[in-house]
N, C-alpha and C. Protein backbone atom coordinates (compact mmCIF):
# COMPACT_ATOMS: atom_id res chain seq x y z
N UNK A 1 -44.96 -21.69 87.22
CA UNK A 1 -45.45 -20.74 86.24
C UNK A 1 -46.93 -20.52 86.50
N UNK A 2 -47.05 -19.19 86.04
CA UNK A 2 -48.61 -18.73 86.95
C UNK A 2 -49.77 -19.29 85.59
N UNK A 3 -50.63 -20.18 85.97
CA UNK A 3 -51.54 -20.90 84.43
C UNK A 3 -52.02 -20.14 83.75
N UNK A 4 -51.99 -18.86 84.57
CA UNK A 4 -53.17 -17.97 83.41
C UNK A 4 -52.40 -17.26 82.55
N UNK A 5 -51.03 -17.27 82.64
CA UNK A 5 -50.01 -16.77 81.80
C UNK A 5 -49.07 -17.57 80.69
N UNK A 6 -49.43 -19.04 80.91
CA UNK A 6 -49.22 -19.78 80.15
C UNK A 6 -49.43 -19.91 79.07
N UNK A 7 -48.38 -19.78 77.79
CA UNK A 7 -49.47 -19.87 76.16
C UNK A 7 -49.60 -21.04 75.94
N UNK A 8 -50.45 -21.22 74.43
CA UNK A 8 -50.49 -22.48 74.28
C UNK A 8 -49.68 -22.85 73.66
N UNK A 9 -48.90 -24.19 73.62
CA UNK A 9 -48.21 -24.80 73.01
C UNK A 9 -48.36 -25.93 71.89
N UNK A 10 -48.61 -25.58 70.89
CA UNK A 10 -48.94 -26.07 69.77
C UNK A 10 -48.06 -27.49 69.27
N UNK A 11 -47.12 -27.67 69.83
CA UNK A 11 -45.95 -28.87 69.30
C UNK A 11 -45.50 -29.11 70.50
N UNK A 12 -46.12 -29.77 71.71
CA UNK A 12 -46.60 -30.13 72.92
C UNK A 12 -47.04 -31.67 72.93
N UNK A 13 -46.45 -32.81 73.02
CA UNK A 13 -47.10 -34.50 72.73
C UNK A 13 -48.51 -34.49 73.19
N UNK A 14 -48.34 -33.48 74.41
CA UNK A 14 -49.99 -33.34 74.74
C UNK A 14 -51.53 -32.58 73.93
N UNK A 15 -50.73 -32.39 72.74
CA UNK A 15 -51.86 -31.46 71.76
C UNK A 15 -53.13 -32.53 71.78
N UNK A 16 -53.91 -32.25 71.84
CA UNK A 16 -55.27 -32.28 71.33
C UNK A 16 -55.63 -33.26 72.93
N UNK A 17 -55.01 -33.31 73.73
CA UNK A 17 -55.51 -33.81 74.78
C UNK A 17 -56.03 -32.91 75.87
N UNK A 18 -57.04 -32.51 76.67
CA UNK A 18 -57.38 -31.74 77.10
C UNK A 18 -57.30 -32.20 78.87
N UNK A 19 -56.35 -30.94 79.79
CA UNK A 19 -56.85 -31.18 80.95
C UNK A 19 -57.42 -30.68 82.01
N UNK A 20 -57.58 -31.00 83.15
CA UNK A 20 -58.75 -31.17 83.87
C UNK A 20 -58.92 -29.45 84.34
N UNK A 21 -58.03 -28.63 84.44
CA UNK A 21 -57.54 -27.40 84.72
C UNK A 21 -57.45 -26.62 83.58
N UNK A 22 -57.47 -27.17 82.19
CA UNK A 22 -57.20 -26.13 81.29
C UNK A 22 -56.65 -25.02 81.38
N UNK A 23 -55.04 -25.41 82.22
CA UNK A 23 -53.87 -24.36 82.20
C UNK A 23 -53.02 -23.95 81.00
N UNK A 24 -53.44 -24.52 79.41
CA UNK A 24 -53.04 -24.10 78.38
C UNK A 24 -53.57 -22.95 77.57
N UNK A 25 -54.42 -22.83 78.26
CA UNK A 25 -55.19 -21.61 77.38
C UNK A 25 -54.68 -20.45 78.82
N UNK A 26 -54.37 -19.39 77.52
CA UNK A 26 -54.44 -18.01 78.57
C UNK A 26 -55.83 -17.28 78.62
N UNK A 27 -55.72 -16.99 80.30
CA UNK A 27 -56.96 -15.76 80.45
C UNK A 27 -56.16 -14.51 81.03
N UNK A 28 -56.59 -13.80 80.49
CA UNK A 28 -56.19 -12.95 81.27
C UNK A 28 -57.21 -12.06 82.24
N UNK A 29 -56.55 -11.43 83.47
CA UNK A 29 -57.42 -12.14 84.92
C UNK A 29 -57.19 -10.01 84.79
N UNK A 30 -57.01 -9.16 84.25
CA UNK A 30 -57.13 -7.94 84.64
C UNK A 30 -56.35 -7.56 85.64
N UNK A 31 -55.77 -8.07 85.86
CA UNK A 31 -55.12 -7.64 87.41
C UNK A 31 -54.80 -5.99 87.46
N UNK A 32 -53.88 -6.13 86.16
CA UNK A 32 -52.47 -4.37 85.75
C UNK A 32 -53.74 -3.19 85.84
N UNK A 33 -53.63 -2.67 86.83
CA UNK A 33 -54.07 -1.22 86.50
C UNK A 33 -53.94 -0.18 85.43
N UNK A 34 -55.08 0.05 84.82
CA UNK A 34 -54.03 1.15 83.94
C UNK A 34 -55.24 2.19 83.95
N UNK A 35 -55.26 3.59 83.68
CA UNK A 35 -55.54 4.89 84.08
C UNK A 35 -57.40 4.53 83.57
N UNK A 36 -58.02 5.17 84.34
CA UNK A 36 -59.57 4.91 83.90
C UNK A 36 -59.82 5.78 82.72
N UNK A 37 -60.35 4.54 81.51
CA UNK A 37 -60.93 5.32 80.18
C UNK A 37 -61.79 6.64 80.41
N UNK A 38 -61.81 7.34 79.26
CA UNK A 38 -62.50 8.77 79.39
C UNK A 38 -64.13 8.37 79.66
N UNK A 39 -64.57 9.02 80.25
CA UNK A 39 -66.06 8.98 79.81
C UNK A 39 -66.42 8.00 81.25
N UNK A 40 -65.87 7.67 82.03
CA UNK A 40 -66.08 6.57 82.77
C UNK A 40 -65.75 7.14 84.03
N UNK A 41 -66.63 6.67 85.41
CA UNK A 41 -66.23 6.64 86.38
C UNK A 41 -65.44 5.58 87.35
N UNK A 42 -65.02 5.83 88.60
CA UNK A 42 -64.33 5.17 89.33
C UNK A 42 -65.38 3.79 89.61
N UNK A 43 -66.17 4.39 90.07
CA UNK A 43 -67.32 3.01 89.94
C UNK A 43 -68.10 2.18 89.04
N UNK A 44 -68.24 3.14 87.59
CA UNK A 44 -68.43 2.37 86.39
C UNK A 44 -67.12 0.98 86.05
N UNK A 45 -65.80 1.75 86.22
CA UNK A 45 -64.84 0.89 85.84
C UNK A 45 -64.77 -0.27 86.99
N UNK A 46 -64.62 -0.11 88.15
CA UNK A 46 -64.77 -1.46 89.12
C UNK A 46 -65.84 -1.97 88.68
N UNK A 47 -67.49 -1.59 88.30
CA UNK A 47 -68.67 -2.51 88.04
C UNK A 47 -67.88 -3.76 86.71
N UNK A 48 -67.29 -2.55 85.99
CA UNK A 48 -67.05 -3.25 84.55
C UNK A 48 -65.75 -4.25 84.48
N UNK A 49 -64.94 -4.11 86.09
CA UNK A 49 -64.01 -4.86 86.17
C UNK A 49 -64.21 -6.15 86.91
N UNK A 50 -65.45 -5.75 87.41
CA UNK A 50 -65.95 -6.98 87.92
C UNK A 50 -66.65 -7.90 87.46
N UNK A 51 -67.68 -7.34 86.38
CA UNK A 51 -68.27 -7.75 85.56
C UNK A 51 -67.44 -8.87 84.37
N UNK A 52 -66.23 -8.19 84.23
CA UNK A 52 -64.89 -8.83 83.27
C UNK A 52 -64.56 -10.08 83.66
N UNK A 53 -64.22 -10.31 85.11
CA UNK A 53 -63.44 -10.89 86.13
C UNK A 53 -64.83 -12.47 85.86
N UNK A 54 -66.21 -12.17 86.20
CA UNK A 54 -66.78 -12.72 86.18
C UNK A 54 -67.10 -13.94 84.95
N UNK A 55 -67.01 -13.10 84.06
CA UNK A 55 -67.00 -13.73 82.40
C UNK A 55 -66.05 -14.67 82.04
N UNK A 56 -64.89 -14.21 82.52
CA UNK A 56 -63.79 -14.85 82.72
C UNK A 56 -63.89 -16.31 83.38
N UNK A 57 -64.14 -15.87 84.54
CA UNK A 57 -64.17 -17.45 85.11
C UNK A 57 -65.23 -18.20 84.80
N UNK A 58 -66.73 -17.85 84.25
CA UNK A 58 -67.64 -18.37 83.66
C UNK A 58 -66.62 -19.26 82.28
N UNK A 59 -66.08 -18.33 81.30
CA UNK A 59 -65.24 -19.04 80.61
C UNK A 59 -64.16 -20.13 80.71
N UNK A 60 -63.37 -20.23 81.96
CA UNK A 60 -62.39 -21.21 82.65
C UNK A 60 -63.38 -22.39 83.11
N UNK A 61 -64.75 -22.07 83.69
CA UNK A 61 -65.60 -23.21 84.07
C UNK A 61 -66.39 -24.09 82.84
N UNK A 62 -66.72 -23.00 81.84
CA UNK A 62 -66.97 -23.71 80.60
C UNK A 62 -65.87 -24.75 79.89
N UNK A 63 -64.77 -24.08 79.79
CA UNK A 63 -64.10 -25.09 79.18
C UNK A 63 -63.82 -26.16 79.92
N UNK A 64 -63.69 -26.60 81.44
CA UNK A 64 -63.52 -27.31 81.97
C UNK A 64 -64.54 -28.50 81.83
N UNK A 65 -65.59 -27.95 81.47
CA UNK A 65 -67.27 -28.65 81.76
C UNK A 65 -67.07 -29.63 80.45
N UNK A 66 -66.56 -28.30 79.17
CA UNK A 66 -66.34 -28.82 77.45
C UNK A 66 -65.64 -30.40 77.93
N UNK A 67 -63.75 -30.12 78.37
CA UNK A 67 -63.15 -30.80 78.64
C UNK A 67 -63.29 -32.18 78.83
N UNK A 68 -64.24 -32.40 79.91
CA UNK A 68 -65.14 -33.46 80.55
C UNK A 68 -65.71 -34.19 80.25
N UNK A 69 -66.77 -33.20 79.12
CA UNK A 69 -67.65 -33.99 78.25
C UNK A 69 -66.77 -34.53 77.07
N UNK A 70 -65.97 -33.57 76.49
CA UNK A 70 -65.20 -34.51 75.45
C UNK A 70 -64.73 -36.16 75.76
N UNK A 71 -64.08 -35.94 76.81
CA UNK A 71 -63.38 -37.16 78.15
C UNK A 71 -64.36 -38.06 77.67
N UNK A 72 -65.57 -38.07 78.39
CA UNK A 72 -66.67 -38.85 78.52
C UNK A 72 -66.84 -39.23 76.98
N UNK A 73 -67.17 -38.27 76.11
CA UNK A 73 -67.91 -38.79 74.47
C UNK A 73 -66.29 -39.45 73.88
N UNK A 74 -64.96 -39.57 74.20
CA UNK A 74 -64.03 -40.26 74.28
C UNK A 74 -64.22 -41.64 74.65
N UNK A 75 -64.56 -42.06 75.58
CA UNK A 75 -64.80 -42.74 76.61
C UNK A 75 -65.74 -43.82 75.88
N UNK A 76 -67.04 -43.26 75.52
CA UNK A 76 -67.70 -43.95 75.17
C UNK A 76 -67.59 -44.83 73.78
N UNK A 77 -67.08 -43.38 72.67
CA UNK A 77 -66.50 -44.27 71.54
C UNK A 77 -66.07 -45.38 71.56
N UNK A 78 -64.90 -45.19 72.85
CA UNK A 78 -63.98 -46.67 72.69
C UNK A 78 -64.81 -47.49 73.14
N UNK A 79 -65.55 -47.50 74.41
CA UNK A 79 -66.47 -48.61 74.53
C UNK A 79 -67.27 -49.38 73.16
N UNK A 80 -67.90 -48.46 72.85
CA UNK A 80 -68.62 -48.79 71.40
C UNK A 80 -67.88 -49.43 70.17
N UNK A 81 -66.56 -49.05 70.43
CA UNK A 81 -65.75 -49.92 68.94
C UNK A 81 -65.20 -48.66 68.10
N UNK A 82 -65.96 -47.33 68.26
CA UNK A 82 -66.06 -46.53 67.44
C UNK A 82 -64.64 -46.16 67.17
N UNK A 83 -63.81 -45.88 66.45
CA UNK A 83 -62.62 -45.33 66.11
C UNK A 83 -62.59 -44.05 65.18
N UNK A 84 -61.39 -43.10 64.92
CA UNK A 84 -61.75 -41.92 64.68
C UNK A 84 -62.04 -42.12 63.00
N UNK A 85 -61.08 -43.43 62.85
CA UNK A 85 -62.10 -43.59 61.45
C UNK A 85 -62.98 -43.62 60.23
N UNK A 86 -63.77 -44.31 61.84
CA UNK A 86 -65.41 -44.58 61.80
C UNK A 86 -66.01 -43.14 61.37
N UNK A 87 -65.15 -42.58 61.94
CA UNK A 87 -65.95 -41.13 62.28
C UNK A 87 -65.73 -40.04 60.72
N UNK A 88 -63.74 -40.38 60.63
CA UNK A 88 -64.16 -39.63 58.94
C UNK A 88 -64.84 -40.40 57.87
N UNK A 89 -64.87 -41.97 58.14
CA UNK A 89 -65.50 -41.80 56.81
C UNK A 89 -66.85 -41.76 56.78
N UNK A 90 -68.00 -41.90 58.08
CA UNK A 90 -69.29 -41.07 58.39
C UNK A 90 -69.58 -40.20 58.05
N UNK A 91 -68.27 -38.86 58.22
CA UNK A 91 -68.13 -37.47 57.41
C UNK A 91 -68.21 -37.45 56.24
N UNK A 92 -67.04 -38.07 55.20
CA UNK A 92 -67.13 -37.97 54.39
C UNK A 92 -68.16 -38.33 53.28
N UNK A 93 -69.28 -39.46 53.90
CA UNK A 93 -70.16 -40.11 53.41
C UNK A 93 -71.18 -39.14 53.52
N UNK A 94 -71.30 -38.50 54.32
CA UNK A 94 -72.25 -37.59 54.28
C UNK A 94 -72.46 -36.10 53.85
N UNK A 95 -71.04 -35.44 53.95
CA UNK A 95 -70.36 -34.62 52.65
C UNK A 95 -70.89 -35.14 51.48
N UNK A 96 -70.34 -35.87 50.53
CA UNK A 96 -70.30 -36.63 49.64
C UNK A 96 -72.26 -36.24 48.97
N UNK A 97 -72.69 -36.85 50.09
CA UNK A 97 -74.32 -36.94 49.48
C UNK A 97 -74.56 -35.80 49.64
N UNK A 98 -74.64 -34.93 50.88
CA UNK A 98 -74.76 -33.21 50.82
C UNK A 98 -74.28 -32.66 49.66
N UNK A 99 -73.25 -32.71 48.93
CA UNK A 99 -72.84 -32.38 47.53
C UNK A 99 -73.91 -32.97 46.41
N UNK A 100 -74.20 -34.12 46.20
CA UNK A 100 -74.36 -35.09 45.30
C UNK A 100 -76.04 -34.31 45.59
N UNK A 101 -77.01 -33.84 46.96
CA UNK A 101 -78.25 -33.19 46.64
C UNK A 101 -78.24 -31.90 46.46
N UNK A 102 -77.37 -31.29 46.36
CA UNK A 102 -77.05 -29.84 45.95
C UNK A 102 -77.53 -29.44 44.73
N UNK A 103 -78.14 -28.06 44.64
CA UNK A 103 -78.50 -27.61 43.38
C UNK A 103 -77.34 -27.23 42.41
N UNK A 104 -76.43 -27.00 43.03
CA UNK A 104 -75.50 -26.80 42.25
C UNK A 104 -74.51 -28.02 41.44
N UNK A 105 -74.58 -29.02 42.10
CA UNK A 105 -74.46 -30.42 41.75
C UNK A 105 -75.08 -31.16 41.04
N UNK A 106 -76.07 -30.98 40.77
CA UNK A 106 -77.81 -31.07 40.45
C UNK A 106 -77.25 -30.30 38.40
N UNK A 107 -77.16 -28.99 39.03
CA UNK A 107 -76.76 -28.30 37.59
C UNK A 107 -76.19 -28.95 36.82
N UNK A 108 -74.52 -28.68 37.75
CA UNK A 108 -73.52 -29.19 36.88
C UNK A 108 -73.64 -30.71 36.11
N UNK A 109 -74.51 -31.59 36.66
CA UNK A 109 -74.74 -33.11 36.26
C UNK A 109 -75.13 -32.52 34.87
N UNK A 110 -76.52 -31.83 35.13
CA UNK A 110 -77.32 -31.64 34.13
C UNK A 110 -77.01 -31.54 32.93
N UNK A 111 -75.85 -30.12 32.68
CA UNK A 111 -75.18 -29.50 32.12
C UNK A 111 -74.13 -30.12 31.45
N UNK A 112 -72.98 -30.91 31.84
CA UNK A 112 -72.33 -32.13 31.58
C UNK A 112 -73.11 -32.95 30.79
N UNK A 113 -74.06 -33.60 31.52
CA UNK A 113 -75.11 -34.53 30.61
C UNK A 113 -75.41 -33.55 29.18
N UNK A 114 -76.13 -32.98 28.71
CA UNK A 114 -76.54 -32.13 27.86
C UNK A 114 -75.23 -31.76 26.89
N UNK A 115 -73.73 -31.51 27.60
CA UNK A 115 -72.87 -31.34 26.84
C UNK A 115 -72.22 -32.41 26.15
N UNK A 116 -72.58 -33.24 26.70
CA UNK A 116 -72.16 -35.00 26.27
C UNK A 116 -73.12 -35.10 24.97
N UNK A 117 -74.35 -35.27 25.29
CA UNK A 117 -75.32 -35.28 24.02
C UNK A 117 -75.05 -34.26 22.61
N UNK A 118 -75.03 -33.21 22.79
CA UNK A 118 -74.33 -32.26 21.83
C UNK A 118 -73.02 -33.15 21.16
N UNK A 119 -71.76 -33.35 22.03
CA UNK A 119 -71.05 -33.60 21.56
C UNK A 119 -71.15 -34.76 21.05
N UNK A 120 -71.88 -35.48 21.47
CA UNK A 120 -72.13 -36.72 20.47
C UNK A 120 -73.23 -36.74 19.69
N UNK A 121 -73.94 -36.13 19.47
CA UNK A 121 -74.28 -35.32 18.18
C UNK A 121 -73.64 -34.62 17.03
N UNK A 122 -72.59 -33.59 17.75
CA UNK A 122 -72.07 -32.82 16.59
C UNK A 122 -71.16 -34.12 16.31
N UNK A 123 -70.16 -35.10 16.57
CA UNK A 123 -69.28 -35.93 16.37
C UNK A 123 -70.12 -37.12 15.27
N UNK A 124 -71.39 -37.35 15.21
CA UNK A 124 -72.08 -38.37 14.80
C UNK A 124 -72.40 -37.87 13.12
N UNK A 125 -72.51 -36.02 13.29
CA UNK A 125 -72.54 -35.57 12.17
C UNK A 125 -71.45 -35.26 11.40
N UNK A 126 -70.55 -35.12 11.82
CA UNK A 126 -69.17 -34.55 11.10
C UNK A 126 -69.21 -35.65 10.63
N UNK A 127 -69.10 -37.27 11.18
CA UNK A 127 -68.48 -38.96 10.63
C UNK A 127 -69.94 -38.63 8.83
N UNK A 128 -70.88 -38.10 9.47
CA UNK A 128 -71.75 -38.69 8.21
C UNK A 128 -71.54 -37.79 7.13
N UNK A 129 -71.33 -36.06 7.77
CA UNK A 129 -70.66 -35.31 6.32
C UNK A 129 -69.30 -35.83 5.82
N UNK A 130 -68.06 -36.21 6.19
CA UNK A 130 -67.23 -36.67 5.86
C UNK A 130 -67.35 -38.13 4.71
N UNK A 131 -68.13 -39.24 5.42
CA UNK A 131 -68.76 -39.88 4.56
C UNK A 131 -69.90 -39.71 3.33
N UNK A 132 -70.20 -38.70 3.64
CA UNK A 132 -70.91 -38.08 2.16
C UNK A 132 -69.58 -37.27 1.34
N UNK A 133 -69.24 -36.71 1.84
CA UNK A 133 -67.68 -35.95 0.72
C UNK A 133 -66.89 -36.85 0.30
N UNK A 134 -66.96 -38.02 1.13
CA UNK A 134 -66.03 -39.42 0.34
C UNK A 134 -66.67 -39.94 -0.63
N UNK A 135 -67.94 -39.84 -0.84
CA UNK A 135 -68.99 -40.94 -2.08
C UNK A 135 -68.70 -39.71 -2.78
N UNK A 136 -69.28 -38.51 -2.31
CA UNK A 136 -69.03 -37.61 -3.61
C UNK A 136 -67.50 -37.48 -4.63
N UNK A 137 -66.87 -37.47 -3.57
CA UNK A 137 -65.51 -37.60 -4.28
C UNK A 137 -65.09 -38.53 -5.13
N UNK A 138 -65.90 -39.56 -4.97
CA UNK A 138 -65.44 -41.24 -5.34
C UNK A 138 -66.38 -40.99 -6.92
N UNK A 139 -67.39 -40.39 -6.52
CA UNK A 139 -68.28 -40.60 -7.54
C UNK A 139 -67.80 -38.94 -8.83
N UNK A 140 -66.49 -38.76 -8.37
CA UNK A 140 -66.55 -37.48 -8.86
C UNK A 140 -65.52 -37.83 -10.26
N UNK A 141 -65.37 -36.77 -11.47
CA UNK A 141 -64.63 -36.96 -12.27
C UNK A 141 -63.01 -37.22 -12.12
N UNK A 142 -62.56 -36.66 -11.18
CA UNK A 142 -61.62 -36.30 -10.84
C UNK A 142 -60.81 -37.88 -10.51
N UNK A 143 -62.01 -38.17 -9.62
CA UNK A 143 -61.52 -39.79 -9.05
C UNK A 143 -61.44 -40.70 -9.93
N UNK A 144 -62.40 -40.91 -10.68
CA UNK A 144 -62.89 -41.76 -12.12
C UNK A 144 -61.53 -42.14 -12.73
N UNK A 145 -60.99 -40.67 -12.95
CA UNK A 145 -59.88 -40.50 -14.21
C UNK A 145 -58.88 -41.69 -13.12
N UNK A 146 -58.45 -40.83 -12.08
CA UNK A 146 -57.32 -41.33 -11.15
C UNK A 146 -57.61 -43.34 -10.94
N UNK A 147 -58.77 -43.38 -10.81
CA UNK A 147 -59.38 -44.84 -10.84
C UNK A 147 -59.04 -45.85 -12.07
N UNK A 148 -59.36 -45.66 -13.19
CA UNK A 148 -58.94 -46.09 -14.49
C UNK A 148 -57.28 -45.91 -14.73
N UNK A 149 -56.74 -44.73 -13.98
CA UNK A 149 -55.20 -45.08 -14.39
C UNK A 149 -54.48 -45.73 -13.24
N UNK A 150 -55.04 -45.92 -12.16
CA UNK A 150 -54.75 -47.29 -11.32
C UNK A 150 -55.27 -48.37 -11.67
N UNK A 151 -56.62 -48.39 -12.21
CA UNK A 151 -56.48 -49.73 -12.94
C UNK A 151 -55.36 -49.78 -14.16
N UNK A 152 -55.02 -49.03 -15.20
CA UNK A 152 -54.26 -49.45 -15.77
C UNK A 152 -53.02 -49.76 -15.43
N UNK A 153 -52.16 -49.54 -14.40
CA UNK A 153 -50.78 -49.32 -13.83
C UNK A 153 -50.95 -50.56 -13.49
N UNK A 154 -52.24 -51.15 -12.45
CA UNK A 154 -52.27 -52.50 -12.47
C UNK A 154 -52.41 -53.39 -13.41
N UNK A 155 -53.03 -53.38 -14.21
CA UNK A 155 -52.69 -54.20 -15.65
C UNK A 155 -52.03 -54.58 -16.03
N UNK A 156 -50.84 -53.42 -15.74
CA UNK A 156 -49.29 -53.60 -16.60
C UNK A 156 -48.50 -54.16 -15.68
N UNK A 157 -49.09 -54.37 -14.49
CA UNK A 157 -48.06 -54.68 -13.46
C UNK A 157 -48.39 -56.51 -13.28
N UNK A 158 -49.45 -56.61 -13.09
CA UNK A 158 -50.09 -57.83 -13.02
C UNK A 158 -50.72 -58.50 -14.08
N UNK A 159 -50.64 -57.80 -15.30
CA UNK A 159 -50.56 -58.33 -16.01
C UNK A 159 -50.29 -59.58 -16.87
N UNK A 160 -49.47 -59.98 -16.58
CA UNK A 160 -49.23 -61.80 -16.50
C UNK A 160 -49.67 -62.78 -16.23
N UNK A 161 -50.25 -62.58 -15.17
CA UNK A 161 -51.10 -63.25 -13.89
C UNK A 161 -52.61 -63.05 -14.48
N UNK A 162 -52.86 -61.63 -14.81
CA UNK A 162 -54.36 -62.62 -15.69
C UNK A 162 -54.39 -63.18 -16.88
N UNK A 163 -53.48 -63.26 -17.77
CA UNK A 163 -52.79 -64.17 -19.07
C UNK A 163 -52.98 -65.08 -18.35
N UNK A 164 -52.63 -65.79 -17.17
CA UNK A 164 -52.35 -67.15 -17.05
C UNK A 164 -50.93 -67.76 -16.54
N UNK A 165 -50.40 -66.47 -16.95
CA UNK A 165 -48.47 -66.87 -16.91
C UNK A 165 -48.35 -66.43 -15.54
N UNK A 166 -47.42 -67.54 -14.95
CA UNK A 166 -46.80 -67.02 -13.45
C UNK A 166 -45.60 -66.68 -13.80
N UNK A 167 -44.83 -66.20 -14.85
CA UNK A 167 -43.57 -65.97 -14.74
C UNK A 167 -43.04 -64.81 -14.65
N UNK A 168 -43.44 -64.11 -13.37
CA UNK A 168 -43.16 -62.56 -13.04
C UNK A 168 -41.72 -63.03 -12.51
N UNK A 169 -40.95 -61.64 -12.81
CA UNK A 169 -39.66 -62.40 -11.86
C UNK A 169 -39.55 -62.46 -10.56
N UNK A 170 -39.09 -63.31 -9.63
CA UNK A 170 -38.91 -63.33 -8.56
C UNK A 170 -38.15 -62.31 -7.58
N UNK A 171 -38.45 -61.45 -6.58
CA UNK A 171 -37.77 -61.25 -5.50
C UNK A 171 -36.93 -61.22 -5.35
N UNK A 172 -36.28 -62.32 -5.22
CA UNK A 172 -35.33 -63.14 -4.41
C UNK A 172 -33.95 -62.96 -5.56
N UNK A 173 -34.02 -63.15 -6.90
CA UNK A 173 -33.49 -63.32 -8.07
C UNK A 173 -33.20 -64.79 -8.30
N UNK A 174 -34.00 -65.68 -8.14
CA UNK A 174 -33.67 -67.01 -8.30
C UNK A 174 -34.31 -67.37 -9.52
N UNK A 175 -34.77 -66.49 -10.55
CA UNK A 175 -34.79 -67.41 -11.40
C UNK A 175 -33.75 -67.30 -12.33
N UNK A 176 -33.93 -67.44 -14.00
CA UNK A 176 -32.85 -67.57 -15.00
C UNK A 176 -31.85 -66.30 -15.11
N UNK A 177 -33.29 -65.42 -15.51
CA UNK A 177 -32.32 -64.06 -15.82
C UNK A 177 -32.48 -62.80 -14.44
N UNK A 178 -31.49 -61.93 -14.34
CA UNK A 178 -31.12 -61.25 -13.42
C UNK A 178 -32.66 -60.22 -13.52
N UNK A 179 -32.92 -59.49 -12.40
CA UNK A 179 -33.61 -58.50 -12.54
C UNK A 179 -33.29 -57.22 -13.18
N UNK A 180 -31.63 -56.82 -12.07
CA UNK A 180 -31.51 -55.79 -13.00
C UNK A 180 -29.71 -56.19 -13.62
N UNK A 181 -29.17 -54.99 -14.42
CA UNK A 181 -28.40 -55.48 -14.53
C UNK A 181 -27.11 -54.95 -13.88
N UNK A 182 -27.44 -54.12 -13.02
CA UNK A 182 -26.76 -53.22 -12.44
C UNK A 182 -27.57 -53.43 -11.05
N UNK A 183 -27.41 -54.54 -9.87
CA UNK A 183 -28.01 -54.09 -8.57
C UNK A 183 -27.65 -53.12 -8.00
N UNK A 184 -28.76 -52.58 -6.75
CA UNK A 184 -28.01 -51.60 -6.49
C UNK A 184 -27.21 -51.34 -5.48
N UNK A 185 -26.87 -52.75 -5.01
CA UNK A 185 -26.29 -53.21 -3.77
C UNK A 185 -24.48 -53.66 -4.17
């Protein structure tokens, strides 16, 4: 198969490995004749086909050169220990702080911060109006009345017990006389 016609193959075991020929990439080399554009002469278009031809292989020699050096900065990693790793979380560490000195990062802290304070402000005030509408309420007529007829309900209920007498009836029905006379069980 002719290399310069070769596509690339994306799901290839050889992906991301680069070789020495870089026969995976297509160039295309001009060869096909096709009718000379308007405006152009016979010798403009050979200058410009040559000129093409040239770029071209400048490009096939570049990537080869790329290739090489990748090889090599490969090469050396492993010598060094370096693993690819090493390498994202270098990235990401340095992402990370590039964000973290950003003005826009910078803002949003700010802004957050400031909305935190508010909200624990407005939250600090609602607890203390709420606690003022409870004294008021407590201290209000309304409550007073309701206050005195829970104390009295208790009176009548416990009543006994500040007499002195423990003889409320029991629970359980263990003492003399029944609670009711009709349970409702």
């Amino acid at each position: 198969m002719d290399p310069a016609s070769q596509d690339i193959n994306l799901n290839s075991p050889n992906k991301g490995l680069l070789s020495d020929t870089m026969t995976d990439v297509p160039v295309d080399t001009g060869t096909a004749r096709t009718s000379i554009p308007e405006g152009l002469t016979e010798a403009e278009e050979e200058e410009l086909r040559s000129e093409l031809t040239k770029v071209e292989e400048e490009i096939v020699t570049l990537r080869q050169v790329l290739a090489a050096k990748e090889r090599h900065c490969g090469e050396l990693k492993r010598k060094l220990g370096l693993t690819p790793l090493d390498g994202l979380k270098q990235n990401l560490s340095k992402s990370w702080h590039d964000v973290q000195v950003s003005n826009a990062y910078k803002k949003t802290q700010e802004t957050l911060s400031q909305a935190g304070q508010k909200t624990s402000a407005a939250l600090s005030n609602v607890g203390s109006a709420i606690s003022r509408k409870l004294g008021d309420m407590r201290n209000s007529a309304t409550f007073k009345s309701f206050e005195d007829r829970v104390g009295t309900i208790k009176s009548k209920v416990v009543g006994g017990r500040e007499n002195g007498s423990d003889n409320l009836p029991s629970p359980t029905g263990s003492s003399d006389k029944p609670l009711q006379d009709h349970p409702p069980f």
